[in-house]
Protein backbone atom coordinates (compact mmCIF):
# COMPACT_ATOMS: atom_id res chain seq x y z
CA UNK A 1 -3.48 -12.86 -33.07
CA UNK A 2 -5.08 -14.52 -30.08
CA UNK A 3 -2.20 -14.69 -28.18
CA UNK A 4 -1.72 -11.02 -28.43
CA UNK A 5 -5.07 -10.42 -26.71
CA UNK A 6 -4.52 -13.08 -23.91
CA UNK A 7 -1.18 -10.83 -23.20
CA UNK A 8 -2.67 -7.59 -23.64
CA UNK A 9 -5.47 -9.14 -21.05
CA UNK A 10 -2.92 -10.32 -18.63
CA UNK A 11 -0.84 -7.25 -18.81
CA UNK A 12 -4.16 -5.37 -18.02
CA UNK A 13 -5.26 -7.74 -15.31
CA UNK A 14 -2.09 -6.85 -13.48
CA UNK A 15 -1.74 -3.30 -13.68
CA UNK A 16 -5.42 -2.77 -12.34
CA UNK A 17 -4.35 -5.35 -9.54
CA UNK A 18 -1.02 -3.33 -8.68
CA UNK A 19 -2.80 0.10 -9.18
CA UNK A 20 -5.75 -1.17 -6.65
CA UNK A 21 -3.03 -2.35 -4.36
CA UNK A 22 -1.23 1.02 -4.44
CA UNK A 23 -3.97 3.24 -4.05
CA UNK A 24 -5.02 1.17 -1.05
CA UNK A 25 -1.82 1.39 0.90
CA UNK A 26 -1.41 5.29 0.19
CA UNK A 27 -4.26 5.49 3.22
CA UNK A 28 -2.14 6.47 6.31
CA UNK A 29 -4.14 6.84 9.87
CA UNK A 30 -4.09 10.41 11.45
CA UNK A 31 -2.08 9.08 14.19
CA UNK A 32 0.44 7.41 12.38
CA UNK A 33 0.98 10.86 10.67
CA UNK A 34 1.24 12.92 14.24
CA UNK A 35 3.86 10.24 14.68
CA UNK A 36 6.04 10.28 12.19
CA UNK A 37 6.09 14.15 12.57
CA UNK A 38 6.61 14.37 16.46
CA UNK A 39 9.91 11.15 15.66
CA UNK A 40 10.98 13.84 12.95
CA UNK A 41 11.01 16.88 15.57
CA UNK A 42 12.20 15.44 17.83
CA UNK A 43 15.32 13.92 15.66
CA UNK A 44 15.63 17.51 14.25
CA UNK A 45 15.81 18.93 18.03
CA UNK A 46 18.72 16.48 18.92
CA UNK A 47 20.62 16.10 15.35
CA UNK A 48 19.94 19.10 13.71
CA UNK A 49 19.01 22.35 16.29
CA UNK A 50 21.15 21.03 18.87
CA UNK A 51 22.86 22.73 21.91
CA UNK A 52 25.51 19.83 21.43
CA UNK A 53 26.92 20.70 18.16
CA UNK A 54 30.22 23.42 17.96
């Protein structure tokens, strides 16, 4: 019966740990968003709404 607890413990410990981890990494800077959506335009411009393509 003990050992069941010391899992149920360690199985809690770690998905607390990987859920504070997660929710601390979801943070993304304003300028790494205006970033990633000026690289997307301007991929979309070249690949996508090109004068290139027939």
């Amino acid at each position: 019966m003990q050992r069941k607890g010391i899992w149920g413990s360690l199985t809690l410990i770690v998905l607390v740990s990987g859920l504070a981890w997660g929710l601390t990494n979801l943070h993304i800077s304003q300028a790494q968003a205006s970033q990633a959506v000026t690289t997307y335009n301007q991929w979309k411009k070249a690949y996508v709404a090109g004068k290139s393509q027939k």
